[in-house]
Protein backbone atom coordinates (compact mmCIF):
# COMPACT_ATOMS: atom_id res chain seq x y z
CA UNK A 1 0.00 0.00 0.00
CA UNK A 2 0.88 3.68 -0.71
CA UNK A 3 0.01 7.27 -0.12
CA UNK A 4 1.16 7.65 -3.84
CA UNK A 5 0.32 10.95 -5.75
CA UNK A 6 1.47 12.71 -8.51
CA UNK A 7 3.47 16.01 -7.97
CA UNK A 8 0.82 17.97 -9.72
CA UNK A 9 -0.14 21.02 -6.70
CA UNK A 10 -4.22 20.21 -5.83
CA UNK A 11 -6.71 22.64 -4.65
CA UNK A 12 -6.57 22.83 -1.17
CA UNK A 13 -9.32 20.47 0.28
CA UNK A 14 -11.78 20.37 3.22
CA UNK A 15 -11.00 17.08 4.61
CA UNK A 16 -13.79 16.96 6.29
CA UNK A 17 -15.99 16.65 3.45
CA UNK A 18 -13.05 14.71 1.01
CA UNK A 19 -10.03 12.66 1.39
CA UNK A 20 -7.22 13.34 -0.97
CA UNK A 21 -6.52 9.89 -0.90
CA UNK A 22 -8.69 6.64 -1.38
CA UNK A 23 -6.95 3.20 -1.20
CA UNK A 24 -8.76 0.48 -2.64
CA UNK A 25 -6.97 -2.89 -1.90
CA UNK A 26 -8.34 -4.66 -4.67
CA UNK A 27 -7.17 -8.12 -4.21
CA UNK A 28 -4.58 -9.73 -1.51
CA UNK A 29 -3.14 -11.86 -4.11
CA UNK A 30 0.55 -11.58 -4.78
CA UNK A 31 3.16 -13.45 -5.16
CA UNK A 32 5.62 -12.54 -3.23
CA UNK A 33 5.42 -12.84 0.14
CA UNK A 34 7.17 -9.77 1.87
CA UNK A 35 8.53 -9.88 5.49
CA UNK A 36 6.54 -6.55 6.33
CA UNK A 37 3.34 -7.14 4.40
CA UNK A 38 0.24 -5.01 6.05
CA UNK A 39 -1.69 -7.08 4.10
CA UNK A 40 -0.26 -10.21 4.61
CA UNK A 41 -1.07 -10.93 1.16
CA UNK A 42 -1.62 -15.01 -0.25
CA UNK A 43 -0.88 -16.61 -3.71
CA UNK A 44 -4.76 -16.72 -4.33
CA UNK A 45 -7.20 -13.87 -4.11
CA UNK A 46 -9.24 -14.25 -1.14
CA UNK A 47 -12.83 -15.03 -0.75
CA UNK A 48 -14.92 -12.13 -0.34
CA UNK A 49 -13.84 -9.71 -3.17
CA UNK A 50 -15.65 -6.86 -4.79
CA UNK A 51 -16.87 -7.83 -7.89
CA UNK A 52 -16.73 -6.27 -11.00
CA UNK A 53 -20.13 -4.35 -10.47
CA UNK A 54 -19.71 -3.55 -6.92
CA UNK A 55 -16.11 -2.62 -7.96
CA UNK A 56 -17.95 -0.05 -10.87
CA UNK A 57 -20.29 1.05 -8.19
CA UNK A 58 -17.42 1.74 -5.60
CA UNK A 59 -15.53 3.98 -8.28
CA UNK A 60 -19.01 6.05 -8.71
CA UNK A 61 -19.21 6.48 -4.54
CA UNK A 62 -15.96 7.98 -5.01
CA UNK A 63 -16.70 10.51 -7.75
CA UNK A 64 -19.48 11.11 -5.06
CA UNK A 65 -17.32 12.48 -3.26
CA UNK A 66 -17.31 15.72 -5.58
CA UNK A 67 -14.77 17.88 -7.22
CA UNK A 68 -11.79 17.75 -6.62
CA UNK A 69 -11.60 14.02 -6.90
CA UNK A 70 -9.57 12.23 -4.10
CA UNK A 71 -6.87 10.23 -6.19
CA UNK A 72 -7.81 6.72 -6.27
CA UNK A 73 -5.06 4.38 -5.45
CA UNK A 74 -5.34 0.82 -6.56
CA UNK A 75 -3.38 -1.37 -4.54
CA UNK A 76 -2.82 -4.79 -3.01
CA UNK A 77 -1.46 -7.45 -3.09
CA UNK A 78 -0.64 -6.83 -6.39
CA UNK A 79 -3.29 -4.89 -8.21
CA UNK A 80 -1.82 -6.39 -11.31
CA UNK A 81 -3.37 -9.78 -10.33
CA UNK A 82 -7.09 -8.47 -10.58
CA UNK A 83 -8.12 -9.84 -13.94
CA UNK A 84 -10.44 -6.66 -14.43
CA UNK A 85 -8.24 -4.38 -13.56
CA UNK A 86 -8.09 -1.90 -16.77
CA UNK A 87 -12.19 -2.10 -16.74
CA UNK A 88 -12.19 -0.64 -13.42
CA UNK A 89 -9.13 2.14 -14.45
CA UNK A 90 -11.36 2.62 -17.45
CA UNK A 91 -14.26 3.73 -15.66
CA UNK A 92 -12.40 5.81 -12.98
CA UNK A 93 -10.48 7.77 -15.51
CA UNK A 94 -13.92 8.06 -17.97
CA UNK A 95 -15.56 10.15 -14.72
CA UNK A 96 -12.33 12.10 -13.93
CA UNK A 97 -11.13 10.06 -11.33
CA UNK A 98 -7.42 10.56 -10.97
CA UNK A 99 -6.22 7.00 -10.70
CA UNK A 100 -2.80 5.57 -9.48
CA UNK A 101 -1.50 2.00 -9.36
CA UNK A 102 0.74 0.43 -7.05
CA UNK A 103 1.97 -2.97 -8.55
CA UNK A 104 4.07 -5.80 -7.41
CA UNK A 105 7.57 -6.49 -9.13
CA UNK A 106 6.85 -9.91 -10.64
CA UNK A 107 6.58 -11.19 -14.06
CA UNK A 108 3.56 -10.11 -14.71
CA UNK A 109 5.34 -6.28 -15.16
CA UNK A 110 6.56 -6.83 -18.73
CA UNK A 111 6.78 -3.91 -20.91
CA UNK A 112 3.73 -4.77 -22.41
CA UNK A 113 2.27 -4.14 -18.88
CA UNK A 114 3.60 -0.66 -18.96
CA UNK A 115 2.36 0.43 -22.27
CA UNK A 116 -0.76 -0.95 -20.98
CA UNK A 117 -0.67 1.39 -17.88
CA UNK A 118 0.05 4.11 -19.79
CA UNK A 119 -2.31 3.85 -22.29
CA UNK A 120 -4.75 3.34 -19.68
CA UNK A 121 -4.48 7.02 -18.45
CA UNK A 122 -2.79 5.68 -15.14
CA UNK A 123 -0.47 8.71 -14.41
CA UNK A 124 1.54 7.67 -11.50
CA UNK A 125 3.02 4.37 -9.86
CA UNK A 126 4.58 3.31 -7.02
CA UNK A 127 7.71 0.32 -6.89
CA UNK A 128 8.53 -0.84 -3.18
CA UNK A 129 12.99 -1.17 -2.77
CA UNK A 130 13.70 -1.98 0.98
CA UNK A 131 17.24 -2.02 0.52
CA UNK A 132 20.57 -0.48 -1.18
CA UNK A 133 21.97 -4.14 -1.75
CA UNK A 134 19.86 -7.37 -3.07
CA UNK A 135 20.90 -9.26 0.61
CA UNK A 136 18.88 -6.69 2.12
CA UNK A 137 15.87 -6.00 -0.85
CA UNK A 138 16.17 -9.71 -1.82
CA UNK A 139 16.14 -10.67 1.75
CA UNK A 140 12.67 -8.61 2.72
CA UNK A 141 10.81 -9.55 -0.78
CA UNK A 142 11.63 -12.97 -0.59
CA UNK A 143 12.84 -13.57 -4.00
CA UNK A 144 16.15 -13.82 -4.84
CA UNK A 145 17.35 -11.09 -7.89
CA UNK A 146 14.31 -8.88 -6.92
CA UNK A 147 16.17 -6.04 -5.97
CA UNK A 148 17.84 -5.63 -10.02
CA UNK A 149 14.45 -6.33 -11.17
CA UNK A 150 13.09 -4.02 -9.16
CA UNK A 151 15.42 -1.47 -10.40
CA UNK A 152 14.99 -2.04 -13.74
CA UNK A 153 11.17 -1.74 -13.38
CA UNK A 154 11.08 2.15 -12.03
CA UNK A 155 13.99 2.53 -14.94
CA UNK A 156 11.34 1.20 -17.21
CA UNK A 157 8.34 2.83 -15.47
CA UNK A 158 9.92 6.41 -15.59
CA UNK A 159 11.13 6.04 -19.21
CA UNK A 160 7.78 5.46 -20.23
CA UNK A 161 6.73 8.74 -18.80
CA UNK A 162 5.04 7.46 -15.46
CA UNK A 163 5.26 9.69 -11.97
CA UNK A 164 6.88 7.06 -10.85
CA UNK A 165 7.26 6.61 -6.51
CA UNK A 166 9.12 4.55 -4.07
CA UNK A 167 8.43 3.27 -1.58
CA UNK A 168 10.49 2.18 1.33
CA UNK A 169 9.65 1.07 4.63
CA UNK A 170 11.95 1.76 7.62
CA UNK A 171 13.32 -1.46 9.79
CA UNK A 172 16.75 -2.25 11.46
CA UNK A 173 17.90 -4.56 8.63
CA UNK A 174 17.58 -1.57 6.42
CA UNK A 175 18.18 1.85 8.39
CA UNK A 176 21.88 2.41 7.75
CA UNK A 177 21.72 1.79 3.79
CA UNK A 178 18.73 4.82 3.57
CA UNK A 179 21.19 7.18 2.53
CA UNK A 180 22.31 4.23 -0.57
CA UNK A 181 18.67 4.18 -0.92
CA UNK A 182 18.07 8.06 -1.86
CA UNK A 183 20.83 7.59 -4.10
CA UNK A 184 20.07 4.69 -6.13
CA UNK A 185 15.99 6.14 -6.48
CA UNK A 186 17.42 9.41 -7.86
CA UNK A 187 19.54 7.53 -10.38
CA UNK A 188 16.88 4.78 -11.46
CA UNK A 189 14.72 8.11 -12.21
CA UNK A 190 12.08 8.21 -9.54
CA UNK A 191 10.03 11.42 -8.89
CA UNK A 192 8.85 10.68 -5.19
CA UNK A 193 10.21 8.84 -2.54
CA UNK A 194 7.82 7.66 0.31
CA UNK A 195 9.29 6.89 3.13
CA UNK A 196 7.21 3.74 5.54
CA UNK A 197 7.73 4.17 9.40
CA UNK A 198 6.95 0.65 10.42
CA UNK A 199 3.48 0.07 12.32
CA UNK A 200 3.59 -3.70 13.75
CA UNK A 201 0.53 -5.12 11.89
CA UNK A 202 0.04 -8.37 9.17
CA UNK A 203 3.43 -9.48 8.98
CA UNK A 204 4.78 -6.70 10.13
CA UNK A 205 4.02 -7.67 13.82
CA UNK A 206 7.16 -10.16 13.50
CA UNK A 207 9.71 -7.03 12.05
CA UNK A 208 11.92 -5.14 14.19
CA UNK A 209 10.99 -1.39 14.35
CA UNK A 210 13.51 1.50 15.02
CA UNK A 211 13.43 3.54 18.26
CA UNK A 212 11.93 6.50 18.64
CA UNK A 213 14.83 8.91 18.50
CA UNK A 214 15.94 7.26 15.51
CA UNK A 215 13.29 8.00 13.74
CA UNK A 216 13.89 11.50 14.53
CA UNK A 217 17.23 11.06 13.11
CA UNK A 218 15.66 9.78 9.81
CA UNK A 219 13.24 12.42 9.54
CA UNK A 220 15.96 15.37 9.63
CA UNK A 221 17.96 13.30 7.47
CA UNK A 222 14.79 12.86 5.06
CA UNK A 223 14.64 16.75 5.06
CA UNK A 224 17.83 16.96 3.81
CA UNK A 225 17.31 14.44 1.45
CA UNK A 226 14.33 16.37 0.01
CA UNK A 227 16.85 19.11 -1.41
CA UNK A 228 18.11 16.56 -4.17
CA UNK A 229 15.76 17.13 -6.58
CA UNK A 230 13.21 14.56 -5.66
CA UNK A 231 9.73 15.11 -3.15
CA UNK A 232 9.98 12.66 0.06
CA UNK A 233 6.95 11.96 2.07
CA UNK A 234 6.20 9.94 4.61
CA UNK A 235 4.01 7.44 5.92
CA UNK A 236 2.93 6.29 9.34
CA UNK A 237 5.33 9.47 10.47
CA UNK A 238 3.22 12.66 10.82
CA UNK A 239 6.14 13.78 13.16
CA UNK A 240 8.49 14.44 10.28
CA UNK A 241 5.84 17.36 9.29
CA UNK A 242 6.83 18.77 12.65
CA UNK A 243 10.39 18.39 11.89
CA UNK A 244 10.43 19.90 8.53
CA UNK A 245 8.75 22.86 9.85
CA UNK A 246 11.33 23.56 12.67
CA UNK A 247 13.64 22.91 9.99
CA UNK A 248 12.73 25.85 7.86
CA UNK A 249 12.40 28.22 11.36
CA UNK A 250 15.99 27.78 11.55
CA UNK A 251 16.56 24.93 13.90
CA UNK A 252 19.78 22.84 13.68
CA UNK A 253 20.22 19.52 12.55
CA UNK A 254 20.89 17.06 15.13
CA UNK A 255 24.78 16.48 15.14
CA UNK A 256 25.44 12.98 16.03
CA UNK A 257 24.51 9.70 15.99
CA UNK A 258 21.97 7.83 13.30
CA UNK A 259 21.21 11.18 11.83
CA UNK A 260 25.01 12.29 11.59
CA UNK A 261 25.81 9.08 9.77
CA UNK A 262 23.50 9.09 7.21
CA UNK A 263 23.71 12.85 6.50
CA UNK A 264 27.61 12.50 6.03
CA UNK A 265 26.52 9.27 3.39
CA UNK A 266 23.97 11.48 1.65
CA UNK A 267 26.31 14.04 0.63
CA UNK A 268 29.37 11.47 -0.29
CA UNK A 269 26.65 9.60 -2.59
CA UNK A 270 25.03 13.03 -4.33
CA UNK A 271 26.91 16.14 -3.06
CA UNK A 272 25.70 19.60 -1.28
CA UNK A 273 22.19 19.95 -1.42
CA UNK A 274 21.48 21.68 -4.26
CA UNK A 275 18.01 22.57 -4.77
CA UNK A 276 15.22 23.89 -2.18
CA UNK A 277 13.32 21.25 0.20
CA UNK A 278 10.26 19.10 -1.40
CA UNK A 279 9.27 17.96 1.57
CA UNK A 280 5.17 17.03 1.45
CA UNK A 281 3.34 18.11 4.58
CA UNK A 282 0.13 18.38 3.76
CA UNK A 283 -1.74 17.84 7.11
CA UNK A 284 -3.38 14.36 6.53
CA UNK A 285 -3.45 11.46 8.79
CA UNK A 286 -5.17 7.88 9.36
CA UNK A 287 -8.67 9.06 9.01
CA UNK A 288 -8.41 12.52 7.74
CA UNK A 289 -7.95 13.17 4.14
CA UNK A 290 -7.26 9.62 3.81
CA UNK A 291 -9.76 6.38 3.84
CA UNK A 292 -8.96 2.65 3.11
CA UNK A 293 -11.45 -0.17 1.47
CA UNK A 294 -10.16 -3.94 2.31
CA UNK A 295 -10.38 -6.25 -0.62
CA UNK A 296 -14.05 -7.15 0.76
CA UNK A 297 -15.55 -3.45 1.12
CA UNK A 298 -14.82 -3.67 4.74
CA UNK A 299 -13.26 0.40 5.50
CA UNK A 300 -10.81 1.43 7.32
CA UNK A 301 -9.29 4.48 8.45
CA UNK A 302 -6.18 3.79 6.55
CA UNK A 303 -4.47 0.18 5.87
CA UNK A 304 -2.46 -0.13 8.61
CA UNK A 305 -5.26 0.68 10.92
CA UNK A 306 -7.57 -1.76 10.85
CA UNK A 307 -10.80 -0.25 12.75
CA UNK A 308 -13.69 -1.42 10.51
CA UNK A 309 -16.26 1.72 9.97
CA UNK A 310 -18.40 0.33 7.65
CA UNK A 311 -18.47 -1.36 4.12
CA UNK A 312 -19.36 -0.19 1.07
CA UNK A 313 -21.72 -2.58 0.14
CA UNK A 314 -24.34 -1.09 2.76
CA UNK A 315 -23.18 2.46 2.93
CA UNK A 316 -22.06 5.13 0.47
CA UNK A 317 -17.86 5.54 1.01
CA UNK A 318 -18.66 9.14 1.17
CA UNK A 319 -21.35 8.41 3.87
CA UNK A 320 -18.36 6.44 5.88
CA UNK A 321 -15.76 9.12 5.58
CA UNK A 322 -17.99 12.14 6.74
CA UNK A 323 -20.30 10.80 9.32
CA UNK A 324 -18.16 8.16 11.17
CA UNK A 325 -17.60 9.23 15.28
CA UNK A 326 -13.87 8.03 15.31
CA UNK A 327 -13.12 9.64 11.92
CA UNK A 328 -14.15 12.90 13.09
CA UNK A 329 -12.51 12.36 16.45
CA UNK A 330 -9.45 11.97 14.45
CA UNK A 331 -10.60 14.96 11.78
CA UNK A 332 -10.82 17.08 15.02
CA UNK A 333 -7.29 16.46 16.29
CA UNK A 334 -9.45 15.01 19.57
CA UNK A 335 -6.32 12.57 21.40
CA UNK A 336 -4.95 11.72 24.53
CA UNK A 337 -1.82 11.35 26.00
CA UNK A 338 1.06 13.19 24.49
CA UNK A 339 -1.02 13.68 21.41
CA UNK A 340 -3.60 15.41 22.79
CA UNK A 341 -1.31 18.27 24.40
CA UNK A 342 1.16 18.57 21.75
CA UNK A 343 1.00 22.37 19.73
CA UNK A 344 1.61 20.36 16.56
CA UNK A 345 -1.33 18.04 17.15
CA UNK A 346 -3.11 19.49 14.06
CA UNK A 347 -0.28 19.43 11.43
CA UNK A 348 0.93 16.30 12.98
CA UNK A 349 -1.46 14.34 15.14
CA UNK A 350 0.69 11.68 15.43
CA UNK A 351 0.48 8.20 13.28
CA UNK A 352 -3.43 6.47 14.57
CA UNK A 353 -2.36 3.26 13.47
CA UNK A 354 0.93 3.17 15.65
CA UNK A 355 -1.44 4.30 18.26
CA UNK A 356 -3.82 1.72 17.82
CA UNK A 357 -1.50 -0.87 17.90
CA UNK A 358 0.33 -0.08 20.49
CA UNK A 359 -2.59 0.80 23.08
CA UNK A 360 -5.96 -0.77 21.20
CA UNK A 361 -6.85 3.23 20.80
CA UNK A 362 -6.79 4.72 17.91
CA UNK A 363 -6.87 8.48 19.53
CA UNK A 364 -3.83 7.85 21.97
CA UNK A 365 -0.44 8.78 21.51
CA UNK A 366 2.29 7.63 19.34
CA UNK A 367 5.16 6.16 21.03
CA UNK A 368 7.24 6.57 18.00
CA UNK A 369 7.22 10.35 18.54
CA UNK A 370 9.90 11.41 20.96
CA UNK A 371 8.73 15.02 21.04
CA UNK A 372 7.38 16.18 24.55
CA UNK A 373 4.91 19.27 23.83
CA UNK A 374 6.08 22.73 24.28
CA UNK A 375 9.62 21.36 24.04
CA UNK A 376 12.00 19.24 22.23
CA UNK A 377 12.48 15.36 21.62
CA UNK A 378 13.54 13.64 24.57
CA UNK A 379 17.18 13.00 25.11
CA UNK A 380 18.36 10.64 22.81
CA UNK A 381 20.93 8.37 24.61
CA UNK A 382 21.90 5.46 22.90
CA UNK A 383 21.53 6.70 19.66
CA UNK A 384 24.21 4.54 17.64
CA UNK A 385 24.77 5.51 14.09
């Protein structure tokens, strides 16, 4: 799953009435079978599936929505596997639905595939790398000679004229190559990379996460990543938002540990900085200006939070989004704990689904953050590069 857009600037949106973003999963077949999968996605779609129709209807619930259109993303498993999949991109893009894929790296991605995609009216895509070496891509995807095929797919992706994202989601066995990472994206020609702060769900549960000042670390170093000519966002990490904004007041840099290490790589890899910071903060979250359909209707606040609110085979999407108590909890910045008290609870608000599956509630606080309101991050001993 991704929180893919293109780069084109949107009208600024009322999230209360609109997402910007609506993730359909629409199958959990794959076939790969990631370490980190939210999904934990299976070789065989699932029992349960929207079907074609209800599929057609969903797509005119979201044009119900209104204008501006929230971007619908098309995701998985591997969205490639859905045998119907260009009908339901054909009818999205016939009502002005902005729509954006997010395939698996598999076989099934020839080049056919991509002139496919293209001709479909799909502008943007998003290719998963978890690593700057195959032991560590390879290792996560669970296929051995992913990583160069992955590679050669957002090569092949961006050639053909796709806004082409990747994705890459934070854990120990990864963390020190991020800086290799940036470097190898900007190369292979990618236009956005989106940065995944772990939440512990689907297989994830089983990955090791990264401390809380560390991911402070990686969300300066992400800043300074975003002044090299690609836009970085982030996902499950509302805090970098925070970060980038003290940034560009004129606070420092931390200058040690994690942060100090991957800064030094960054510039080694791809020199000074030399352009100005694309660093997306627009102030969505879990819930607000963003809204997640499971492969069977069920929704969800976002994919890694799974809080059922409805399906869409009873109610409207729209209905869901607007009128749901938790969603306009969330909407209304309403939290506890750290969350709740913090000046940047609006901008930021913390990740809900880090929340949720940390505490069971979805409007507590997010023990990834280590900012304490009104101040600065806690102290960050032990920090090792």
């Amino acid at each position: 799953m991704t929180a893919m857009t293109t780069a084109k600037p949107r009208a600024r949106l009322d999230f209360a009435q609109r997402p910007m973003l609506v993730f359909w999963e629409v199958t959990r077949a794959c076939q790969l079978a990631c370490r980190h999968c939210r999904a934990s996605a299976t070789a065989q779609a699932l029992p349960g599936e929207l079907t074609t129709a209800q599929g057609l209807d969903l797509i005119d619930q979201v044009a119900g929505f209104g204008r501006p259109y929230p971007i619908l993303v098309l995701t998985g498993g591997d969205c490639l596997l859905r045998p119907d999949l260009f009908d339901l991109v054909e009818h999205a893009t016939s009502l002005g639905v902005p729509v954006a894929l997010s395939p698996s790296v598999t076989p099934s991605l020839t080049p056919q595939m991509i002139d496919r995609i293209v001709a479909s009216g799909v502008k943007a895509v998003s290719i998963s790398l978890d690593g700057a070496v195959p032991a560590t891509h390879d290792g996560v995807r669970g296929i051995p000679g992913h990583f160069e095929d992955t590679l050669k797919a957002i090569r092949a992706l961006s050639t053909a004229g796709l806004t082409v994202q990747v994705n890459t989601t934070v854990m120990r066995a990864n963390v020190e190559e991020l800086a290799d990472v940036a470097n190898l994206i900007s190369r292979a020609g990618a236009h956005i990379w989106e940065v995944f702060f772990l939440v512990q769900v689907g297989r994830g549960v089983a990955t090791d996460a990264v401390s809380p000042a560390e991911h402070e670390d990686i969300c300066h170093f992400l800043y300074d990543a975003s002044q090299h000519g690609f836009i970085v966002r982030t996902v499950e990490a509302p805090f970098f938002r925070r970060v980038v904004a003290r940034r560009q007041a004129g606070d420092a840099a931390p200058t040690s540990g994690l942060y100090h290490a991957l800064s030094g790589r960054l510039e080694a890899l791809m020199g000074p900085a030399t352009g100005r910071p694309r660093a997306h903060t627009a102030a969505t979250r879990d819930g607000k200006g963003i809204v997640f359909i499971a492969h069977d209707g069920e929704v969800n606040p976002a994919g890694f939070l799974p809080h059922p609110l409805g399906n869409v085979r009873d109610e409207s999407i729209a209905a869901i989004y607007r009128d749901d108590p938790l969603l306009r909890r969330i909407r209304a910045a309403d939290f506890t704990g750290r969350c709740g008290r913090c000046e940047y609870a609006d901008m930021c608000g913390g990740s809900r689904a880090r929340a949720f599956a940390a505490s069971g509630d979805a409007l507590g606080e997010d023990p990834a953050c280590p900012y304490q309101p009104g101040g600065t991050p806690e102290p960050a001993a032990g920090r090792g590069a």
